[in-house]
N, C-alpha and C. Protein backbone atom coordinates (compact mmCIF):
# COMPACT_ATOMS: atom_id res chain seq x y z
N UNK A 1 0.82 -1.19 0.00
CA UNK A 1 0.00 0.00 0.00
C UNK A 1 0.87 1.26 0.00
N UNK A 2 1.74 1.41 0.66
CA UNK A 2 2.58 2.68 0.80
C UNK A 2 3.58 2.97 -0.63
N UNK A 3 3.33 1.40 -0.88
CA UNK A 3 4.74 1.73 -2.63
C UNK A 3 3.64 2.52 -3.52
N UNK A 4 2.32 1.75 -3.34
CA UNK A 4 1.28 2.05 -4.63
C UNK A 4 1.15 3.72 -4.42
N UNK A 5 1.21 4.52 -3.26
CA UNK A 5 1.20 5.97 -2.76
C UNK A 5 2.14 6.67 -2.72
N UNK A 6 3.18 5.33 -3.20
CA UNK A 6 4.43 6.65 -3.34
C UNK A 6 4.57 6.46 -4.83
N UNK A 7 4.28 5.72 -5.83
CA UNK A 7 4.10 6.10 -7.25
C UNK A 7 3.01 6.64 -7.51
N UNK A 8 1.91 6.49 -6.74
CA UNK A 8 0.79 7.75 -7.61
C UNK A 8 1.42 8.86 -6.99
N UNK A 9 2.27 9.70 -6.08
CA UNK A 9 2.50 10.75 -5.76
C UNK A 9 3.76 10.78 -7.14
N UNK A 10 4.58 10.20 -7.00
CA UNK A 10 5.26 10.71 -8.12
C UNK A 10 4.88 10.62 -9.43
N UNK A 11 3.98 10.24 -9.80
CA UNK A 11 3.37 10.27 -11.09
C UNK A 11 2.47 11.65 -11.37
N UNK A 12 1.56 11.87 -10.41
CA UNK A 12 0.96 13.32 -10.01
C UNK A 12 1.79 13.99 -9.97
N UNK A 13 3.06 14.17 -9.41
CA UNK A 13 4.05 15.53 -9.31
C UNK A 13 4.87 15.64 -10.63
N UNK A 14 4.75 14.35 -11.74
CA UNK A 14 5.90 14.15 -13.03
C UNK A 14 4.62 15.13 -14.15
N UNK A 15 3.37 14.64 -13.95
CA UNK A 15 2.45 14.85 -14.67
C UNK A 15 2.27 16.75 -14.09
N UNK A 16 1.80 16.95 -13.20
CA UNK A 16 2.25 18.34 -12.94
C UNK A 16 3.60 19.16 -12.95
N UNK A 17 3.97 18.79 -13.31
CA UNK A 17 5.78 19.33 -13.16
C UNK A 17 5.86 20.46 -12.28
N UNK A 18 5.54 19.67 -11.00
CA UNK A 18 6.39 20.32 -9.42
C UNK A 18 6.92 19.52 -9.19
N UNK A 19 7.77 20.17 -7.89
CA UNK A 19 9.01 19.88 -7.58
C UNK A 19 8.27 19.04 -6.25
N UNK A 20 8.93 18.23 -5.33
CA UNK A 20 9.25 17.78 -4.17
C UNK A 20 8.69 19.14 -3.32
N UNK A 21 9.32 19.66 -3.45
CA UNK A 21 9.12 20.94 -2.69
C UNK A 21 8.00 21.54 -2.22
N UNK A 22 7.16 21.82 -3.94
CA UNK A 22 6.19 22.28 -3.90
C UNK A 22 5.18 21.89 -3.46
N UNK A 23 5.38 20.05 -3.61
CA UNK A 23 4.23 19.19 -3.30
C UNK A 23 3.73 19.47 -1.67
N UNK A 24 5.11 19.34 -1.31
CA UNK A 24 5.11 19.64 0.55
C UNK A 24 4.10 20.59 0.89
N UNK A 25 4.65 22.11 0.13
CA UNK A 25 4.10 23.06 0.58
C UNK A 25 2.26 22.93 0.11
N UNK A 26 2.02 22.59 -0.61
CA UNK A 26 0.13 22.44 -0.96
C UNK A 26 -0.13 21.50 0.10
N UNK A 27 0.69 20.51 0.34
CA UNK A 27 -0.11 19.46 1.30
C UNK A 27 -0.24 19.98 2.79
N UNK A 28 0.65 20.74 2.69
CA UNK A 28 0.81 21.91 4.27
C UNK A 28 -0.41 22.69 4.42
N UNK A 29 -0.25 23.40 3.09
CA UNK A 29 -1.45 24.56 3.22
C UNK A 29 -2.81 23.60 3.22
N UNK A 30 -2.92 22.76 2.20
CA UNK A 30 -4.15 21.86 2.55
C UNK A 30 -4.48 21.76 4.01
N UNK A 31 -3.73 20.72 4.66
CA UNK A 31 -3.55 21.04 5.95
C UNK A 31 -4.14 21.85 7.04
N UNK A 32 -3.11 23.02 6.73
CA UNK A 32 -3.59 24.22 7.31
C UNK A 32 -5.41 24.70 7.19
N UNK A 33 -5.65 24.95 5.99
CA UNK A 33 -6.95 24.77 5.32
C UNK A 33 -8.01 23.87 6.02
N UNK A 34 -8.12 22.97 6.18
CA UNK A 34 -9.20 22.03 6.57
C UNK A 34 -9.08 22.00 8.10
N UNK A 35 -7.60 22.20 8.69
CA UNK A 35 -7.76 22.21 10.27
C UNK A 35 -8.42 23.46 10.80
N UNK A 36 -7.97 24.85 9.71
CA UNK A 36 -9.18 26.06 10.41
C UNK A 36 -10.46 25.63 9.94
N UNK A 37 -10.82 25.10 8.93
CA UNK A 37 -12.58 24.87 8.61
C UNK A 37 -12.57 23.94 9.49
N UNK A 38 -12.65 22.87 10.20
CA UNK A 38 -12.54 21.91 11.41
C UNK A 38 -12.92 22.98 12.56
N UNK A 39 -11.67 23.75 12.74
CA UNK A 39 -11.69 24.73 13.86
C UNK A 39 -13.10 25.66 14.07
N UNK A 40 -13.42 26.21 12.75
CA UNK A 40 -14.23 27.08 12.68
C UNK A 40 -15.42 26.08 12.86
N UNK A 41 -16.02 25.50 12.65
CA UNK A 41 -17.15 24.89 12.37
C UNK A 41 -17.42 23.91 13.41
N UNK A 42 -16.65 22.97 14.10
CA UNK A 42 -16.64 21.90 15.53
C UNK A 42 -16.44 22.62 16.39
N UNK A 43 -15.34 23.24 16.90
CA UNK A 43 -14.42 24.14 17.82
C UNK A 43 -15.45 25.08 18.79
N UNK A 44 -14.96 25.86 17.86
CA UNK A 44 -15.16 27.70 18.27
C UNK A 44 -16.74 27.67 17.84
């Protein structure tokens, strides 16, 4: 399971032509993103 997720990630990042890098940073902000809508909406 983890090989099959690490070739669709590099196939998604070959097919988009980003970097390693970049991928990080969207999956961060994603991240970031859904933990304030979480926050906002369960939370507070």
């Amino acid at each position: 399971m983890l090989g099959w997720h690490k070739n669709l990630l590099v196939r998604i990042r070959d097919e988009m032509g980003i970097s390693t890098y970049t991928l990080t940073w969207l999956a961060f902000i994603k991240g970031l993103g859904f933990g304030l809508l979480i926050y906002h909406f369960f939370i507070s």
